[in-house]
PDB file of N, CA and C in Angstrom:
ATOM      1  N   UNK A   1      31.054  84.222  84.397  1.00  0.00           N
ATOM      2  CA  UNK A   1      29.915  83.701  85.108  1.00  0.00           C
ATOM      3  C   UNK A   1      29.494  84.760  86.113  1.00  0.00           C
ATOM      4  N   UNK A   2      28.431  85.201  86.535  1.00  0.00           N
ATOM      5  CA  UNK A   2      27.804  86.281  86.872  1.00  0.00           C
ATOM      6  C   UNK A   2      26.662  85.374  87.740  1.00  0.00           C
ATOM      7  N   UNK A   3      27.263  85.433  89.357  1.00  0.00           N
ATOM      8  CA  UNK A   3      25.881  85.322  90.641  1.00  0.00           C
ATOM      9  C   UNK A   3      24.868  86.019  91.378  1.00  0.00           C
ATOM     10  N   UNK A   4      24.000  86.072  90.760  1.00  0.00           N
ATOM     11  CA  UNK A   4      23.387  87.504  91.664  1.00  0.00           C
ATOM     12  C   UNK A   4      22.360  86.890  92.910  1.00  0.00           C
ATOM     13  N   UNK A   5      22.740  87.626  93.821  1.00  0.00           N
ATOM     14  CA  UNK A   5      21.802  86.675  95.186  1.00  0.00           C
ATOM     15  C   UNK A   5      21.103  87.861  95.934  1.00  0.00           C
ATOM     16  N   UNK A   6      20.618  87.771  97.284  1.00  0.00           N
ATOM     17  CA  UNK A   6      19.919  89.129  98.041  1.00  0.00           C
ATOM     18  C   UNK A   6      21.458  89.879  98.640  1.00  0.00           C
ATOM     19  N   UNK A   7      22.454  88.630  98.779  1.00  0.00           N
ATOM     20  CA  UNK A   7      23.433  89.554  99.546  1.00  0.00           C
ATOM     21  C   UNK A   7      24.660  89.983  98.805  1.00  0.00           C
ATOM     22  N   UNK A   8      24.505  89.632  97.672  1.00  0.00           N
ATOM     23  CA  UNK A   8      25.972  90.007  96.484  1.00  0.00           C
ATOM     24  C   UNK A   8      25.661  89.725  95.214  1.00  0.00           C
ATOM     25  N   UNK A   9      26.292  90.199  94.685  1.00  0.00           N
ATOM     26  CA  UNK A   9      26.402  89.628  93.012  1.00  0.00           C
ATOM     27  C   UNK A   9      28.094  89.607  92.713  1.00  0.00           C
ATOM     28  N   UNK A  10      28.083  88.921  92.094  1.00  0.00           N
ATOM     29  CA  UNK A  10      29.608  88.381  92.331  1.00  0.00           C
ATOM     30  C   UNK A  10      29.708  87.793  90.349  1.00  0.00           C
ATOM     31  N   UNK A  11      30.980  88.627  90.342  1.00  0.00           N
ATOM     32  CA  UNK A  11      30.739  88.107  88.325  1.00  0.00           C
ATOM     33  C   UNK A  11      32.552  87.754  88.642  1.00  0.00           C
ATOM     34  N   UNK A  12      32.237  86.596  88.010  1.00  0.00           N
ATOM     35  CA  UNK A  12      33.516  86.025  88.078  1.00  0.00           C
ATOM     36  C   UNK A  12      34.392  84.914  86.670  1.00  0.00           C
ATOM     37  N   UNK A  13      35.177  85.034  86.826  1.00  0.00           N
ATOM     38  CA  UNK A  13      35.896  84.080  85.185  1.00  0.00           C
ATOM     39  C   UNK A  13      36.365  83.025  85.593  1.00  0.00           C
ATOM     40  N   UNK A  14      36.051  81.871  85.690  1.00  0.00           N
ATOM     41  CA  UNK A  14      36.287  80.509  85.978  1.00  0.00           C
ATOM     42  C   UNK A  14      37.727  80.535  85.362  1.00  0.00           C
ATOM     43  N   UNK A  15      38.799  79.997  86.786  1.00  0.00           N
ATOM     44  CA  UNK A  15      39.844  79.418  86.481  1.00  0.00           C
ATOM     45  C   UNK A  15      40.477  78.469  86.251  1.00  0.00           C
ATOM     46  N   UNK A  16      39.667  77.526  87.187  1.00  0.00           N
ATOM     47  CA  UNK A  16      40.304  76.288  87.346  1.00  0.00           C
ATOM     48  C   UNK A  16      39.063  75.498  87.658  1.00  0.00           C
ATOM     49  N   UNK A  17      39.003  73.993  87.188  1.00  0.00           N
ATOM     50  CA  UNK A  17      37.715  72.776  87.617  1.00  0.00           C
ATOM     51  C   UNK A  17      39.032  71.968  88.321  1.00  0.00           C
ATOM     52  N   UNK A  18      38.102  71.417  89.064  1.00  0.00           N
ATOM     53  CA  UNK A  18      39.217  70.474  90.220  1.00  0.00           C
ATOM     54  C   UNK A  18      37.894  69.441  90.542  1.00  0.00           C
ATOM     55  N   UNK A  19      38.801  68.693  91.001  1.00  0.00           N
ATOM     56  CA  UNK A  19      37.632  67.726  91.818  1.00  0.00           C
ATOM     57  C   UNK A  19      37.583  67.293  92.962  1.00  0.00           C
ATOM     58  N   UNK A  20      36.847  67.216  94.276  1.00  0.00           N
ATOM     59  CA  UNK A  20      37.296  67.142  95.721  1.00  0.00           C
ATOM     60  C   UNK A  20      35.895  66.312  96.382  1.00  0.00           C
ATOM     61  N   UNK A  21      36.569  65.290  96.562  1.00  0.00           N
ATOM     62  CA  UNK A  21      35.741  64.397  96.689  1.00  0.00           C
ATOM     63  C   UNK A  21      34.695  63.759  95.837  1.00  0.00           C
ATOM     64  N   UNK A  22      33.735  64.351  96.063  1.00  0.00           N
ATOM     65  CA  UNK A  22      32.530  63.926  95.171  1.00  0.00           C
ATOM     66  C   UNK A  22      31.609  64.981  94.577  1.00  0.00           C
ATOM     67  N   UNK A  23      32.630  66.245  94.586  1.00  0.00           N
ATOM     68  CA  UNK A  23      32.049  67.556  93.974  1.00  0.00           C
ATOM     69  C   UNK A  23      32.628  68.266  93.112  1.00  0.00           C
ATOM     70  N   UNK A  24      32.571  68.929  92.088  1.00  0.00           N
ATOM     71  CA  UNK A  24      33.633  69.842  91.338  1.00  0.00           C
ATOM     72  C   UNK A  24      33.808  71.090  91.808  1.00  0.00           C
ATOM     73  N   UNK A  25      34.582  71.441  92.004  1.00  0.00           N
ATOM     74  CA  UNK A  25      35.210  72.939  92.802  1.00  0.00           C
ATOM     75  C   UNK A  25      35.657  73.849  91.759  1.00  0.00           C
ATOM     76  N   UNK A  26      34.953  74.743  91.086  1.00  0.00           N
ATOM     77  CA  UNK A  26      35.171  75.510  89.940  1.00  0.00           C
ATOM     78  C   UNK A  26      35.900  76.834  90.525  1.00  0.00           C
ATOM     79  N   UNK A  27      36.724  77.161  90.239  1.00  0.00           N
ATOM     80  CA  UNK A  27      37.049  78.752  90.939  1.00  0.00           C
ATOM     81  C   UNK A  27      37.586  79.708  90.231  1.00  0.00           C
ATOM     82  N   UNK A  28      37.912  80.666  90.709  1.00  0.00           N
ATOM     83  CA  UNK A  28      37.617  81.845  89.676  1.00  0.00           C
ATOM     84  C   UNK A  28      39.417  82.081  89.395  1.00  0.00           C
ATOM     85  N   UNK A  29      39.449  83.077  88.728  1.00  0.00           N
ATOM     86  CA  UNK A  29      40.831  83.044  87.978  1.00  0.00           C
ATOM     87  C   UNK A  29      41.892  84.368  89.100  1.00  0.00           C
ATOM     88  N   UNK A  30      42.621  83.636  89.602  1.00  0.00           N
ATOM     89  CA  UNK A  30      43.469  84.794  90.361  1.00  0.00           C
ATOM     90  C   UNK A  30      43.664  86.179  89.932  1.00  0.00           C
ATOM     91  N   UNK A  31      43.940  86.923  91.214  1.00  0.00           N
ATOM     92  CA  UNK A  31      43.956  88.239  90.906  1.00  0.00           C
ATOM     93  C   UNK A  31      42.860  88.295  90.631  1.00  0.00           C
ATOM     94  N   UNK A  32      41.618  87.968  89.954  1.00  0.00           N
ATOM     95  CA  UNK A  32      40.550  88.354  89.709  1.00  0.00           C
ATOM     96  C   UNK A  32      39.559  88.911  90.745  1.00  0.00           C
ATOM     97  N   UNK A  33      39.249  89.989  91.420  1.00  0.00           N
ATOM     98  CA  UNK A  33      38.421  90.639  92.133  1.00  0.00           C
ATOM     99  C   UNK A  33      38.150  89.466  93.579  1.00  0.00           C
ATOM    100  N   UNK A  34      37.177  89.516  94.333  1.00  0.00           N
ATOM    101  CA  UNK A  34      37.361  88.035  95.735  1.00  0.00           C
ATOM    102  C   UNK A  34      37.312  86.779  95.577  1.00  0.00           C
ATOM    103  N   UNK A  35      38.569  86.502  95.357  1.00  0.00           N
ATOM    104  CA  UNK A  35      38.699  85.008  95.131  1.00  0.00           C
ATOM    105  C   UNK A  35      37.497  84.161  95.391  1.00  0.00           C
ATOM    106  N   UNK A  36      36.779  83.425  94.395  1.00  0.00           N
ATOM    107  CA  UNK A  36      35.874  82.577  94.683  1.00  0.00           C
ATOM    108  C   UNK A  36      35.573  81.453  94.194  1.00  0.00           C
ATOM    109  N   UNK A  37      35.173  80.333  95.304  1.00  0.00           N
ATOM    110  CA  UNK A  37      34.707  78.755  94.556  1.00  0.00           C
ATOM    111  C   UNK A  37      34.023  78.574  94.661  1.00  0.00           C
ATOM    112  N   UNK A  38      33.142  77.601  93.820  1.00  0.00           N
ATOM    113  CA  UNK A  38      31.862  77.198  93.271  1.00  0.00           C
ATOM    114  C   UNK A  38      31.900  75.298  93.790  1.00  0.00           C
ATOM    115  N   UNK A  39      31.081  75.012  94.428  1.00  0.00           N
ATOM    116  CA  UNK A  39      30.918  73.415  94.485  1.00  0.00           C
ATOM    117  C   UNK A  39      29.716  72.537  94.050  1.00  0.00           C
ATOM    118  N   UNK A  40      29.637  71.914  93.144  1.00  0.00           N
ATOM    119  CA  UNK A  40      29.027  71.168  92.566  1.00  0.00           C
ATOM    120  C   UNK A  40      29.030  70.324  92.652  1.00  0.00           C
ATOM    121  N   UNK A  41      27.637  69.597  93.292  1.00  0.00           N
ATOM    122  CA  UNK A  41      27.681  68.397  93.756  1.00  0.00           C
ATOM    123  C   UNK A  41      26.714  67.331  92.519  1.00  0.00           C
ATOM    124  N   UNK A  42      27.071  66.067  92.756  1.00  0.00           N
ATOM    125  CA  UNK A  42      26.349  65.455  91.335  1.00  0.00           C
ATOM    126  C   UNK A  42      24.779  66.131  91.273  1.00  0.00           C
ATOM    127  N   UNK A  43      24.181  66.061  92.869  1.00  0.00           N
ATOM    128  CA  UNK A  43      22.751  66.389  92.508  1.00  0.00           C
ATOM    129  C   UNK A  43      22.749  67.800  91.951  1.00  0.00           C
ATOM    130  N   UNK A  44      23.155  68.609  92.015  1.00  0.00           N
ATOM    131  CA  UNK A  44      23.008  69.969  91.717  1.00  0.00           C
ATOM    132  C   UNK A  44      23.369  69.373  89.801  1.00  0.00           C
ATOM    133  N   UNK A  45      24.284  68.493  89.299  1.00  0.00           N
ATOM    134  CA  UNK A  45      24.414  68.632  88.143  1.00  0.00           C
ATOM    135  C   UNK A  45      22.901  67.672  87.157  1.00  0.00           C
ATOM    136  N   UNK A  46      22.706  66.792  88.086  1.00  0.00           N
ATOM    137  CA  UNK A  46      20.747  66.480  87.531  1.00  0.00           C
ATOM    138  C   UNK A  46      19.909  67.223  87.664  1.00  0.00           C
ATOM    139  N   UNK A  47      19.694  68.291  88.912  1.00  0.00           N
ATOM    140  CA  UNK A  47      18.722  69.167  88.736  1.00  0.00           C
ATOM    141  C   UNK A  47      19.100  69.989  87.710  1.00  0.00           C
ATOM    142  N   UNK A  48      19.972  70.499  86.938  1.00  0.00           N
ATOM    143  CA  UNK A  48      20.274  71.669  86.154  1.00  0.00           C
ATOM    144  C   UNK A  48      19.867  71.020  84.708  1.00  0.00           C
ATOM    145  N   UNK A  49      20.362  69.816  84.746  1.00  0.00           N
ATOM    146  CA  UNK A  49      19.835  68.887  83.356  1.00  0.00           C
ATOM    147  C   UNK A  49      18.253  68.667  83.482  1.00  0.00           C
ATOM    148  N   UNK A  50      17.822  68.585  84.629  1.00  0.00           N
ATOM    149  CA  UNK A  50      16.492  68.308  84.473  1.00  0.00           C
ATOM    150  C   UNK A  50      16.003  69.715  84.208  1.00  0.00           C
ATOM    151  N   UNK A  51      15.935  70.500  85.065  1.00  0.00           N
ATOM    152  CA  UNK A  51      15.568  71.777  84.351  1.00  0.00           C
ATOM    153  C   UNK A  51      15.565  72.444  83.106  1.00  0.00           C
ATOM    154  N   UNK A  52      16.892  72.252  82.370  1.00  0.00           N
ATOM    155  CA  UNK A  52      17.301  72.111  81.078  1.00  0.00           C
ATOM    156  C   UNK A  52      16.203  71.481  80.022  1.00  0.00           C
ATOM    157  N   UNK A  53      15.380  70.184  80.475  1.00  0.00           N
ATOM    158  CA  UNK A  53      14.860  69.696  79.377  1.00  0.00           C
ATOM    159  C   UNK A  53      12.969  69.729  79.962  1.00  0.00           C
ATOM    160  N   UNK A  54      12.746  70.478  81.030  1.00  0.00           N
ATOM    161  CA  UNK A  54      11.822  70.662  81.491  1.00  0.00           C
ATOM    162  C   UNK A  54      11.313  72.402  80.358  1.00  0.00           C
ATOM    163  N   UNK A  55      12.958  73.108  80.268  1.00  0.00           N
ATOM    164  CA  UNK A  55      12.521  74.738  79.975  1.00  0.00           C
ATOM    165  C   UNK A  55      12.771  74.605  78.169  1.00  0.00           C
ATOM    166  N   UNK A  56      11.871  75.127  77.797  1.00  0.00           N
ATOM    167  CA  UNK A  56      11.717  74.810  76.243  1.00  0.00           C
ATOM    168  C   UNK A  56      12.960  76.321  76.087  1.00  0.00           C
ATOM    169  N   UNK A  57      13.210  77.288  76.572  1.00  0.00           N
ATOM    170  CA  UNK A  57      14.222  78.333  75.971  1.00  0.00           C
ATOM    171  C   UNK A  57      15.554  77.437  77.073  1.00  0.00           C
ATOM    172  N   UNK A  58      15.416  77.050  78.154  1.00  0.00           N
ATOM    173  CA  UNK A  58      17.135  76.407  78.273  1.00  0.00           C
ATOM    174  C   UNK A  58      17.306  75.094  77.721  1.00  0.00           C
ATOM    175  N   UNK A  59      16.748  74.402  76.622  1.00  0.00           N
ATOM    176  CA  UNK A  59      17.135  73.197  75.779  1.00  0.00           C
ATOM    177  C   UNK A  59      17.195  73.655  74.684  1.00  0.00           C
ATOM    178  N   UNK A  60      16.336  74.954  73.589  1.00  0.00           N
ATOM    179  CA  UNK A  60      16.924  75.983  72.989  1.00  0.00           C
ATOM    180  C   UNK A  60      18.508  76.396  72.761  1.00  0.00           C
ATOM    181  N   UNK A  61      19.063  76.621  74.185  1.00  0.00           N
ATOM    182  CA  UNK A  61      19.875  77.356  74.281  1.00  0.00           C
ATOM    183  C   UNK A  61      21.149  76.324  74.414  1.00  0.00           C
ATOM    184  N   UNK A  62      20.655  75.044  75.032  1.00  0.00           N
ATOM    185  CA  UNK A  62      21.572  74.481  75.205  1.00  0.00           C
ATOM    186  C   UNK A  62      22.068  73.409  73.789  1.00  0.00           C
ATOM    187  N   UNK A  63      20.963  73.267  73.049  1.00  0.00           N
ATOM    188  CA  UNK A  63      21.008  72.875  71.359  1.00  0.00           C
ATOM    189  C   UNK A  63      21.433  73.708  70.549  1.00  0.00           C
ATOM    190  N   UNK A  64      21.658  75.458  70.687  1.00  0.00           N
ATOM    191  CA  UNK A  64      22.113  75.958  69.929  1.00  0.00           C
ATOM    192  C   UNK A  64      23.038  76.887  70.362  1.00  0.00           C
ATOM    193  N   UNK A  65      23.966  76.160  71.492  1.00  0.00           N
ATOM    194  CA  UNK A  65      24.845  76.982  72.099  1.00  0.00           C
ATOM    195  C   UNK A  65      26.303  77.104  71.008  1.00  0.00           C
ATOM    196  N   UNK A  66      26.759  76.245  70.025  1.00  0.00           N
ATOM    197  CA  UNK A  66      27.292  76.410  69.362  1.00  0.00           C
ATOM    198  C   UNK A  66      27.306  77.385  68.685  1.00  0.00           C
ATOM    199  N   UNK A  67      26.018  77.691  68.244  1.00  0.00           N
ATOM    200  CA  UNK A  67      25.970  79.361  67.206  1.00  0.00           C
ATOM    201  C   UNK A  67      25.920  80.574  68.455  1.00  0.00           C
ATOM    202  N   UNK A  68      25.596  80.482  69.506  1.00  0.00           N
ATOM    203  CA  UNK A  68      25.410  81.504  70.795  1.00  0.00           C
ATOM    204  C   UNK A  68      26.937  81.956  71.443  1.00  0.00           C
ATOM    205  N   UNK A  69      27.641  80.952  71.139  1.00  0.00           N
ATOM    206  CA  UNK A  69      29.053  81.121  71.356  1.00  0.00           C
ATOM    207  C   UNK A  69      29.911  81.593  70.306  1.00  0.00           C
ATOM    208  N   UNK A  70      29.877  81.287  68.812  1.00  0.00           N
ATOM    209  CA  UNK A  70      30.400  81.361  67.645  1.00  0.00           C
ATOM    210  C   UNK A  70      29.910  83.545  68.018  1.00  0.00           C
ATOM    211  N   UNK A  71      28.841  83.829  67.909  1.00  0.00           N
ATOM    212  CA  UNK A  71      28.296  85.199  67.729  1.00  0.00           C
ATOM    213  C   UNK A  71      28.806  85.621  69.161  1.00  0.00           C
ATOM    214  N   UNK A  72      29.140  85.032  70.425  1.00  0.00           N
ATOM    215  CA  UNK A  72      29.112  86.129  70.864  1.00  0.00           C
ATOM    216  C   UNK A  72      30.910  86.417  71.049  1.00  0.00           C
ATOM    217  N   UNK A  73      31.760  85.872  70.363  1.00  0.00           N
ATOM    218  CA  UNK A  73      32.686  85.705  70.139  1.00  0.00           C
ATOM    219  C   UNK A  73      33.121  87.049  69.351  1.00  0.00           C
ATOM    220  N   UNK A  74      32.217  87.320  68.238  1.00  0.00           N
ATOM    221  CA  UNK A  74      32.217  88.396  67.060  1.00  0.00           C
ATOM    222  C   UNK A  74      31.829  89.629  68.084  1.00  0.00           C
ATOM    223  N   UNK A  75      30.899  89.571  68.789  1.00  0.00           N
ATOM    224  CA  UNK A  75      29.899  90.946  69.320  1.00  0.00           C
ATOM    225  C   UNK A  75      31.256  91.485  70.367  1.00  0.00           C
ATOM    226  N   UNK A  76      31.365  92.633  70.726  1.00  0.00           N
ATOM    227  CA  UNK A  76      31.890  93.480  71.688  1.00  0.00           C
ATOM    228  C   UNK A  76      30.981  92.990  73.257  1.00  0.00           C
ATOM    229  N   UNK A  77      31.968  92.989  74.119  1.00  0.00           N
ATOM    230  CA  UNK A  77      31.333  93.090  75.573  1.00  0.00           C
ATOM    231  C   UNK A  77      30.468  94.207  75.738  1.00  0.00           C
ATOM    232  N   UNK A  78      29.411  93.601  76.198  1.00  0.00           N
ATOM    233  CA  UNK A  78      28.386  94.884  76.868  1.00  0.00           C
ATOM    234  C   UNK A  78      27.955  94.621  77.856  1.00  0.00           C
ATOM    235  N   UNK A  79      28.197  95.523  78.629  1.00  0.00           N
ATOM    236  CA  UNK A  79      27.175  95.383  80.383  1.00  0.00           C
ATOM    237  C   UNK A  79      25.924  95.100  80.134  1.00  0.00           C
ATOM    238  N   UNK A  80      25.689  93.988  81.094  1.00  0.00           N
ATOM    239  CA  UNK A  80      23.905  94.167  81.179  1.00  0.00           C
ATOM    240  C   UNK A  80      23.442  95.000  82.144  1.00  0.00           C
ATOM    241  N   UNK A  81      22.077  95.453  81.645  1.00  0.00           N
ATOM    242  CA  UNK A  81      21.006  96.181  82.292  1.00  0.00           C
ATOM    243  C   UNK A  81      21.257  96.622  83.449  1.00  0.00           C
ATOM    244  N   UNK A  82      21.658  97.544  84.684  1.00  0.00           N
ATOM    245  CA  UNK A  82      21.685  97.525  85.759  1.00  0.00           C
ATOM    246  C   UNK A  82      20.646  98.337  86.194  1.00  0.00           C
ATOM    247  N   UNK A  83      19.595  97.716  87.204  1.00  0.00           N
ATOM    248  CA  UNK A  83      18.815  98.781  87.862  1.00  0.00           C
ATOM    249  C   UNK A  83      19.179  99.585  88.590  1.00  0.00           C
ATOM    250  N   UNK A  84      18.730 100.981  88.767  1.00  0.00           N
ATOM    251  CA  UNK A  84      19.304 102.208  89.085  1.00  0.00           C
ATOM    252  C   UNK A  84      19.344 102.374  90.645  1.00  0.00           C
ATOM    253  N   UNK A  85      18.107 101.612  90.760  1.00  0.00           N
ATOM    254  CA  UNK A  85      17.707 101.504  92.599  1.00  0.00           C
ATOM    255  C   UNK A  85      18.561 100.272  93.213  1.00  0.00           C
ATOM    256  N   UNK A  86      19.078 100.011  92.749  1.00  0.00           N
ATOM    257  CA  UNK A  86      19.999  98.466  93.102  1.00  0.00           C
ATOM    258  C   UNK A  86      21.530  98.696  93.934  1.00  0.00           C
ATOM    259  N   UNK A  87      21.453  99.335  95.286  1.00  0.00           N
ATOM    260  CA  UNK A  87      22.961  99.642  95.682  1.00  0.00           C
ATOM    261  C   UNK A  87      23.399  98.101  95.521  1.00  0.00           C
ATOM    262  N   UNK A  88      23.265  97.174  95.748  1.00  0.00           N
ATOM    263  CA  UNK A  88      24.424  95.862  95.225  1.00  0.00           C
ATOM    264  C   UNK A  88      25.488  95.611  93.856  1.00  0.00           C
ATOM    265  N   UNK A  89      24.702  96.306  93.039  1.00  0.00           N
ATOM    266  CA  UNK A  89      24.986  96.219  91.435  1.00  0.00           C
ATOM    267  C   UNK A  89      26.201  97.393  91.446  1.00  0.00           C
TER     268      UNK A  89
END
């Protein structure tokens, strides 16, 4: 999973889902580069579904994530794109 914001970009491998309170606390896999958690609160998980069926390529993607996962399973890791002017990246 890969965050890119104005003040970091932060690519990280989900370790663990937990649940704490009334949010899911996703976090990244130890040893893995700055330890980090993710909190998800129910509304954040309706806006993402609503968005989902609002965006004709993320209901696409999310209907044919089975074959998107199957292929990228086969393909080699590749970096994406980094802009050259980008000291964050």
């Amino acid at each position: 999973m890969k965050v890119v914001s104005a003040l970091a970009a932060v690519d990280f491998q989900v370790g663990s889902v937990t649940r704490e309170r009334n949010a899911l606390v996703i976090s990244s896999r130890p040893g893995e580069g700055i330890p980090t958690q993710v909190y998800v609160r129910p509304q954040d998980v309706l806006e993402l579904l609503k968005a989902l069926v609002r965006s004709r390529r993320g209901l696409g993607f999310a209907c044919l994530f089975p074959l998107y996962w199957w292929r990228a399973r086969r393909e080699p890791v590749v970096a994406p794109h980094q802009a050259a002017n980008n000291p964050w990246q």
